[in-house]
Protein backbone atom coordinates (compact mmCIF):
# COMPACT_ATOMS: atom_id res chain seq x y z
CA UNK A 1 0.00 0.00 0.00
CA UNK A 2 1.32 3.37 -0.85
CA UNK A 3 2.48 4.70 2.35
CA UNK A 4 1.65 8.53 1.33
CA UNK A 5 -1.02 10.93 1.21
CA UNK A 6 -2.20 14.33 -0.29
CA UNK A 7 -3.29 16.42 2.76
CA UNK A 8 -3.27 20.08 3.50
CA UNK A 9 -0.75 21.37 6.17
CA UNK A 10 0.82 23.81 7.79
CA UNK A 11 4.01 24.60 8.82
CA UNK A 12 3.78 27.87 10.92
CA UNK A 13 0.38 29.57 12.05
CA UNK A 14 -0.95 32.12 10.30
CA UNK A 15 -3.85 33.12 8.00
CA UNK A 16 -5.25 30.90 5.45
CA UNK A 17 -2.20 31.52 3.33
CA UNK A 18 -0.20 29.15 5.56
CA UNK A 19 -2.49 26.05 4.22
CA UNK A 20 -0.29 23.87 1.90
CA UNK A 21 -1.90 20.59 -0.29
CA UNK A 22 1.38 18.57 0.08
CA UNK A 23 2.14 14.73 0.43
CA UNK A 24 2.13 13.70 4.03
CA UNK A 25 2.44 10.24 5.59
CA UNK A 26 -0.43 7.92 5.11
CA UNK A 27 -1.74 7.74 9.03
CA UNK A 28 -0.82 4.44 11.07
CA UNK A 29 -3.67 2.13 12.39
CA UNK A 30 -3.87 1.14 15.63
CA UNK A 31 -5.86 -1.05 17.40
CA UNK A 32 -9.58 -0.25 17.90
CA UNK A 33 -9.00 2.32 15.03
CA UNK A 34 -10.63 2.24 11.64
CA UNK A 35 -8.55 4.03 8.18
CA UNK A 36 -10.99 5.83 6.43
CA UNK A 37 -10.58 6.95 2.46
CA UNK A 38 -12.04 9.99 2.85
CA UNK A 39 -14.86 11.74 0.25
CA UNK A 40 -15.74 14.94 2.06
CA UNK A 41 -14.89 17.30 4.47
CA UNK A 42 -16.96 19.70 6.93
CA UNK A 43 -15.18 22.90 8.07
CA UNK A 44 -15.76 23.99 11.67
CA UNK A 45 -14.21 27.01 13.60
CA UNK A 46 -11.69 25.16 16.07
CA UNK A 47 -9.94 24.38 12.67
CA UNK A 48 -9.20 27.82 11.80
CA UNK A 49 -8.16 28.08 16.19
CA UNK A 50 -5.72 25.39 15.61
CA UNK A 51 -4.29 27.41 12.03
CA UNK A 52 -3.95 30.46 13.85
CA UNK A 53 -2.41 28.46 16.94
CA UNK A 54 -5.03 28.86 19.31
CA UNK A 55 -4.67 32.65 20.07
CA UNK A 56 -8.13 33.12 21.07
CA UNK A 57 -7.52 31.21 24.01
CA UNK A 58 -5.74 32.23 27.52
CA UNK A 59 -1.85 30.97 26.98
CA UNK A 60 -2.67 28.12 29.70
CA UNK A 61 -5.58 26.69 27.63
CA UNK A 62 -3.68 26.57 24.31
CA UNK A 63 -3.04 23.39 23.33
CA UNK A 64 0.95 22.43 22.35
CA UNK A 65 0.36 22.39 18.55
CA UNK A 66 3.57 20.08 16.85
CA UNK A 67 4.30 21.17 13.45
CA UNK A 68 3.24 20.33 10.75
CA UNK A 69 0.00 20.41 11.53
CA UNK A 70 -3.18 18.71 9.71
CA UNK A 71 -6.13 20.62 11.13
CA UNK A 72 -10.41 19.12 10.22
CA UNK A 73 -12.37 16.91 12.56
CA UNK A 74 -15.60 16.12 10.35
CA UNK A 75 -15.61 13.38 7.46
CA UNK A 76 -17.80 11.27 5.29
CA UNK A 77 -15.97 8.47 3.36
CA UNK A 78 -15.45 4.60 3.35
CA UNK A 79 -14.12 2.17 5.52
CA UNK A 80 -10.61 1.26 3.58
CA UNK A 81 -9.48 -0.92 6.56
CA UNK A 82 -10.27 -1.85 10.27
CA UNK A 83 -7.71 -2.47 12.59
CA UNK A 84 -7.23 -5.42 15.81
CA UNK A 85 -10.85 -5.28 17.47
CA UNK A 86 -12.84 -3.66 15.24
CA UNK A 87 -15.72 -6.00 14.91
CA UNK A 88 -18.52 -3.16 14.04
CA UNK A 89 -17.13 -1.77 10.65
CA UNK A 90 -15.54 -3.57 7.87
CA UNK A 91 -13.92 -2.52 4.88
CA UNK A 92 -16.52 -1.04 1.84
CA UNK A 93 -18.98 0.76 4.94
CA UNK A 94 -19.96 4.38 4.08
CA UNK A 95 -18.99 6.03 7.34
CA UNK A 96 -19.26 9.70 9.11
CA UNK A 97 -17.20 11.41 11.66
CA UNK A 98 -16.30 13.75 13.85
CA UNK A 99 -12.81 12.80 14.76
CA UNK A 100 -11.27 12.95 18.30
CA UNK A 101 -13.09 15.62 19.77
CA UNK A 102 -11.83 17.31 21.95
CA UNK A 103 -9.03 14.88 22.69
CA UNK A 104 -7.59 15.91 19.37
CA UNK A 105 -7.34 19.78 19.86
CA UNK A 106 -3.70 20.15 19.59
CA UNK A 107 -4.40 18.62 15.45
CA UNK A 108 -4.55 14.72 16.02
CA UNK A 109 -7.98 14.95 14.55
CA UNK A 110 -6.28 15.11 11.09
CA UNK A 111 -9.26 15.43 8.45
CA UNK A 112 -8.11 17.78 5.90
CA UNK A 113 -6.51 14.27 4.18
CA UNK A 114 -7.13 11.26 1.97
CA UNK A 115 -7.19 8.91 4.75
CA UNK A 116 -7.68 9.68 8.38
CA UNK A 117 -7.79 7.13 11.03
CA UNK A 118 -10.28 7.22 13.65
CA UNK A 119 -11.19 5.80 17.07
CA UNK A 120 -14.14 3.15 15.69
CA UNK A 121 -16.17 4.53 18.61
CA UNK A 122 -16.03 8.10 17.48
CA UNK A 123 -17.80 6.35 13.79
CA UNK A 124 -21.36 5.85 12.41
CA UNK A 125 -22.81 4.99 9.19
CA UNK A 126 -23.47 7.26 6.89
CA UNK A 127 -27.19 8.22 6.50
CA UNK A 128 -27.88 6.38 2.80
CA UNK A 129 -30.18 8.82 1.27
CA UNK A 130 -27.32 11.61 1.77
CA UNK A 131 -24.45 12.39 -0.09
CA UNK A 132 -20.64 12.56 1.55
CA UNK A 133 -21.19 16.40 1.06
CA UNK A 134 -24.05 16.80 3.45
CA UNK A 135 -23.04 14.35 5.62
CA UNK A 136 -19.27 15.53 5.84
CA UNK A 137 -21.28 18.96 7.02
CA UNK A 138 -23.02 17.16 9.62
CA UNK A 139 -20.86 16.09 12.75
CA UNK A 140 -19.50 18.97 14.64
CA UNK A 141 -22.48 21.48 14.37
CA UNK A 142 -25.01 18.26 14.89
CA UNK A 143 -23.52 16.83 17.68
CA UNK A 144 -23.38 20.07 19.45
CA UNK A 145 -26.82 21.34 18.88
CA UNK A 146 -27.62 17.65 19.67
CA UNK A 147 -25.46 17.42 23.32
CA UNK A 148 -26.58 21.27 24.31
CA UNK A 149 -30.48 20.73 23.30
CA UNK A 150 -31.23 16.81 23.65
CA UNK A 151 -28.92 14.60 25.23
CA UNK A 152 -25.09 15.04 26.23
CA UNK A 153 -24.16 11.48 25.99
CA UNK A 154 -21.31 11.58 28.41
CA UNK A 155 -20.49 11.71 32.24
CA UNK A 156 -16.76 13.61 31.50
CA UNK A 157 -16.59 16.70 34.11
CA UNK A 158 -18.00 19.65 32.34
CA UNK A 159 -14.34 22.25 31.38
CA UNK A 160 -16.30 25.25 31.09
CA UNK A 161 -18.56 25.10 34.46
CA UNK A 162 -18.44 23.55 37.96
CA UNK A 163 -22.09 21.48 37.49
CA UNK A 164 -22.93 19.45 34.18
CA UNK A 165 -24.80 20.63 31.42
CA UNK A 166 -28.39 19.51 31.46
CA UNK A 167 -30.87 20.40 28.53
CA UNK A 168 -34.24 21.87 29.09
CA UNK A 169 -37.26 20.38 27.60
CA UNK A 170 -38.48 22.01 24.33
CA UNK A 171 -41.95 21.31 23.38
CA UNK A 172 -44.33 24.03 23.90
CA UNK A 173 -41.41 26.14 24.64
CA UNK A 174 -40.49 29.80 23.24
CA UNK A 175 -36.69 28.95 22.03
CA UNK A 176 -34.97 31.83 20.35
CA UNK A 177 -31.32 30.60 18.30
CA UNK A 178 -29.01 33.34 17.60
CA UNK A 179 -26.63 33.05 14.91
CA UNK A 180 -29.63 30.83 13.10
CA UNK A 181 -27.82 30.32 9.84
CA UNK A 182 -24.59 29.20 10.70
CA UNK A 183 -23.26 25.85 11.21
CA UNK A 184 -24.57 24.72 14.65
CA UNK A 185 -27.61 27.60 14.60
CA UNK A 186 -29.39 26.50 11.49
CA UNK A 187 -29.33 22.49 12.68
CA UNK A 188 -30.65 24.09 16.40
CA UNK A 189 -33.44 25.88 14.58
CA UNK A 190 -34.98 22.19 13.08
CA UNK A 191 -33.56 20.54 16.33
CA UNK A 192 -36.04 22.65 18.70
CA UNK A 193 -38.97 22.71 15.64
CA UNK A 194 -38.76 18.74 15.51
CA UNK A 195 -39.13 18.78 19.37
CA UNK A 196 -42.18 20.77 19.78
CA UNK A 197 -40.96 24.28 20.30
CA UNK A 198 -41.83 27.80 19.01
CA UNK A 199 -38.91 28.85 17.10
CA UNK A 200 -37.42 32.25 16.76
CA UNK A 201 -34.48 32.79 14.46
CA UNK A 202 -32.22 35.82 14.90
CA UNK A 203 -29.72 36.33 11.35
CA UNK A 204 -29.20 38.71 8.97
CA UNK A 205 -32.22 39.41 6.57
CA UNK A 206 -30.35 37.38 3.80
CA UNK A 207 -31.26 34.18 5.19
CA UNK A 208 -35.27 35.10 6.04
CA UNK A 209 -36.32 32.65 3.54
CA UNK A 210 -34.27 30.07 4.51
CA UNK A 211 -35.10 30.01 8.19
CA UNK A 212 -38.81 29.99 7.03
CA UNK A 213 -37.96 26.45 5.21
CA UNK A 214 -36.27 25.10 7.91
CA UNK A 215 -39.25 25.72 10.30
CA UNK A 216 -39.07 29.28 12.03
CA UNK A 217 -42.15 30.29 13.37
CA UNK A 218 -40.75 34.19 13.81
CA UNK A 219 -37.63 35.93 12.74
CA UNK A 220 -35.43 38.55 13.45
CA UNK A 221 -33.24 40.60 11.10
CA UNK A 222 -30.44 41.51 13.49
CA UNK A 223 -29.47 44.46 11.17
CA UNK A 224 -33.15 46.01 11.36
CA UNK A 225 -33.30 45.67 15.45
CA UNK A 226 -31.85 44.02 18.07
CA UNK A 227 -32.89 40.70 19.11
CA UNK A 228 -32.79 41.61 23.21
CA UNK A 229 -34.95 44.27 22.57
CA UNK A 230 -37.86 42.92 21.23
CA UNK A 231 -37.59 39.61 22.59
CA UNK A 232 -39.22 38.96 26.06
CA UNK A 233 -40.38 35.92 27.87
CA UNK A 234 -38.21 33.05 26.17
CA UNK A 235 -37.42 29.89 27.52
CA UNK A 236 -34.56 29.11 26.14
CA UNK A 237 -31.99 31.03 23.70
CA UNK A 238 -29.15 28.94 21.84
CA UNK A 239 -26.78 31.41 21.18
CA UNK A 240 -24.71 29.96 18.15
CA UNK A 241 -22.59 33.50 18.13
CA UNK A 242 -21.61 33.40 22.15
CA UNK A 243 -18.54 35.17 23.40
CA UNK A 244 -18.26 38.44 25.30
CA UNK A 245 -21.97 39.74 24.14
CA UNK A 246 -23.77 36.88 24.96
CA UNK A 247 -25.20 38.23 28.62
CA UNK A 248 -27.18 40.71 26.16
CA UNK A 249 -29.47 37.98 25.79
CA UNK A 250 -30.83 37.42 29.74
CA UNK A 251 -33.31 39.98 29.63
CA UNK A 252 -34.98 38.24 26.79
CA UNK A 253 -35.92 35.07 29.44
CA UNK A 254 -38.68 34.67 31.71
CA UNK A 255 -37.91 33.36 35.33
CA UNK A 256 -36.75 29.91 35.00
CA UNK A 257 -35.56 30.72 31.75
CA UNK A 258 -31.66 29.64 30.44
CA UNK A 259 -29.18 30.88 28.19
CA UNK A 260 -26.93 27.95 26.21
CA UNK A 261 -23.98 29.78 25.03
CA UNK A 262 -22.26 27.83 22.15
CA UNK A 263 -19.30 29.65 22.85
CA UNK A 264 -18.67 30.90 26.33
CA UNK A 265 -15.49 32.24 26.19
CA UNK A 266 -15.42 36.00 27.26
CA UNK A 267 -18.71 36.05 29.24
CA UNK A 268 -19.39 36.81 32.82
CA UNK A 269 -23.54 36.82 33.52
CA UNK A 270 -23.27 34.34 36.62
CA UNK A 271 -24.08 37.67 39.30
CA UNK A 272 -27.04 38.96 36.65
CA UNK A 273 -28.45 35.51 35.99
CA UNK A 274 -28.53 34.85 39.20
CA UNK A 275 -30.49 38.05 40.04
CA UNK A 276 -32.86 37.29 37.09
CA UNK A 277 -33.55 33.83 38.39
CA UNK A 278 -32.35 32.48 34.82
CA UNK A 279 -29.31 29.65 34.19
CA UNK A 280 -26.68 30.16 32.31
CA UNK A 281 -25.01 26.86 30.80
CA UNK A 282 -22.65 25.44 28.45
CA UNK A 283 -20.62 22.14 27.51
CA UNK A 284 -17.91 21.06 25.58
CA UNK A 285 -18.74 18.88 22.71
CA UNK A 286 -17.63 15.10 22.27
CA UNK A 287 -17.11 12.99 19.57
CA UNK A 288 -19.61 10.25 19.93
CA UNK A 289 -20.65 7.62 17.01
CA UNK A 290 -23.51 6.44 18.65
CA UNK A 291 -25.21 9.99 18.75
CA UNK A 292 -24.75 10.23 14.91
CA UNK A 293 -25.99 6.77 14.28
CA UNK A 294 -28.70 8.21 16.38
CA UNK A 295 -29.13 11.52 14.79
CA UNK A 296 -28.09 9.86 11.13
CA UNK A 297 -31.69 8.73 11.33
CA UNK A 298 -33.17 12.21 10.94
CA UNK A 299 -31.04 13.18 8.47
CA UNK A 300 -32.04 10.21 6.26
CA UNK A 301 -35.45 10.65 6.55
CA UNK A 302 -35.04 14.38 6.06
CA UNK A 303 -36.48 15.81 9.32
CA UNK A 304 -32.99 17.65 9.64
CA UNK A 305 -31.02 18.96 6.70
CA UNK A 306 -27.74 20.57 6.16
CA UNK A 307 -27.43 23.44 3.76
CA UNK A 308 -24.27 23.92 1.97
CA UNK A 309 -22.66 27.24 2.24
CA UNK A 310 -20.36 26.81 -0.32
CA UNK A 311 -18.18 23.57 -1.64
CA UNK A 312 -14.31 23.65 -2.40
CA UNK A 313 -11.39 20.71 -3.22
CA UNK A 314 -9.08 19.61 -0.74
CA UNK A 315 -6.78 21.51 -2.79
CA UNK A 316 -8.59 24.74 -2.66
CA UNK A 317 -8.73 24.62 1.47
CA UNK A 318 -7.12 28.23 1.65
CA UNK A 319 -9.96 29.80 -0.23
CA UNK A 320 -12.44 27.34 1.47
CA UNK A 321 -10.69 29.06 4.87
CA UNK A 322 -10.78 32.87 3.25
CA UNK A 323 -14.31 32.04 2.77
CA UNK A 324 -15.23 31.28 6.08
CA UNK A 325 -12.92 34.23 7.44
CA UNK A 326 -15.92 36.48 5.54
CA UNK A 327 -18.34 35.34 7.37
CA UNK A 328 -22.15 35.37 6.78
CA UNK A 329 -22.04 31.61 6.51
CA UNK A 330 -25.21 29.76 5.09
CA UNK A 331 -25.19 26.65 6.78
CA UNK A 332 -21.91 24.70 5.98
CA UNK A 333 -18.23 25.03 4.04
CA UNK A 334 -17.28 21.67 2.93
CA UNK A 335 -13.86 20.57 0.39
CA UNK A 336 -14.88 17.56 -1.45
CA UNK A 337 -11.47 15.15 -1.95
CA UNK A 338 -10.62 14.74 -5.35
């Protein structure tokens, strides 16, 4: 077997410029592990944290990047081979991934590649009636709209909080997503919809129509007014943006209400919660197969979708990364392999 690869690297962080297509070593299986010939790729944002070597983060939560790097987590391909173990996957399976999650941080995920080898646990089958494309744009935004709105699917101590992460029932509920068209918002929008709740989406007015589709009962053109202004009385937001700005968002919850901030980082409410009588909680996602077995079911029968921002080839990945850098993402960036 050829022992090489084309993958995208890089050598020194930076911008997307730093991104090189280049050979690279075909990855080593191990036991328990399954090699994957890979079809598609999703992009997510911790791939562009690990490009730019994790500056967002406080210097004692950056992870020790070694160079060169191979940064993606999310696949769709087929099983190539299955190493010592493997008893649930054999070679010729269509198979979807999100790849060592968070373990892999510091780039052992490794997707941006022709092959990537992944813990079997972290696998499921590919939903049949989708292509690699959609599915490839599936894991990472799924599984976290899935583990902060249905079911975490793990015990590991919650990073971000002292107490665990516990969703709220949705049906019947006023649930407002913020950042609705984006990876992880537009999946939360038909997440909360299929679960019974009255669904407000916040985006720009660009993506009215599509929110409609995807089963917004209300929306909210961020550029016409501000969402925590006219909102009032919500049980839940999903905040899909997060970050510094996020506390704006208490005032739109009734007492009892909580605010899931997809990204916490930057945000203090704890004292103004508190006073509100409102929660404030996040979690750190997790690769998990069995969720997207789970979840694989909705996307087959097409109660969930995922729109495709844009597509690009492996080789294009720094225009596929200038892309995202531009921001007013549709749903998902994906580089099909050639």
């Amino acid at each position: 077997m050829n022992k090489v690869m084309k993958a995208v690297r890089f050598h020194a962080f930076g911008g997307p410029e730093v991104l090189q297509y280049e050979d690279a070593p075909r990855p080593q299986l191990a036991a328990g592990e399954v090699l994957v010939r890979v079809h598609a790729i999703g992009l997510n944002p911790p791939d562009w944290y690990l490009r730019e070597g994790y500056k967002m983060l406080p210097p004692e939560w950056q992870p020790q990047v070694s160079l060169p790097a191979i940064p993606g987590t999310d696949i769709s391909g087929v099983v190539e081979t299955v190493g010592e173990g493997v008893e649930q996957f054999s070679a010729g399976d269509e198979v979807y991934s999100m790849v060592r999650f968070p373990s892999g941080l510091a780039g052992d995920s490794r997707g941006y590649a022709e092959y990537v080898s992944a813990p079997a646990s972290d696998l499921a089958r590919k939903p049949v009636d989708i292509d690699h494309v959609h599915a490839a744009g599936a894991p990472m935004s799924l599984l976290t709209a899935w583990q902060f709105m249905i079911e975490p699917g793990h015990q590991e101590p919650n990073p971000l909080q002292p107490g665990r992460h516990i969703p709220v029932p949705l049906k019947g509920k006023i649930v407002v997503v913020n950042g609705a068209a984006g990876g992880v918002g537009h999946l939360a929008v038909q997440l909360a919809k299929w679960k019974g709740a009255h669904v407000i989406a916040v985006a720009s007015g660009t993506h009215q129509k599509l929110m409609r589709e995807l089963g917004a009962d209300e929306f909210i053109d961020y550029t016409q007014s501000a969402p925590e202004d006219v909102v009032r009385d919500a049980d839940l937001v999903i905040d899909a943006v997060g970050g510094p700005n996020s506390g704006r968002f208490l005032r739109t919850l009734k007492p009892g209400g909580a605010l899931f901030p997809i990204f916490p980082l930057g945000l203090s409410a704890s004292e103004e919660a508190k006073k509100l009588g409102v929660t404030v909680s996040t979690t750190q996602v997790r690769s998990n197969g069995a969720q997207l077995e789970d979840v694989g079911r909705l996307l087959n029968d097409g109660t969930i979708r995922v729109v495709i921002d844009s597509t690009f080839r492996l080789s294009e990945a720094r225009q596929s990364h200038e892309r995202a850098a531009k921001g007013h993402i549709q749903g998902k960036i994906v580089l099909k392999v050639e």
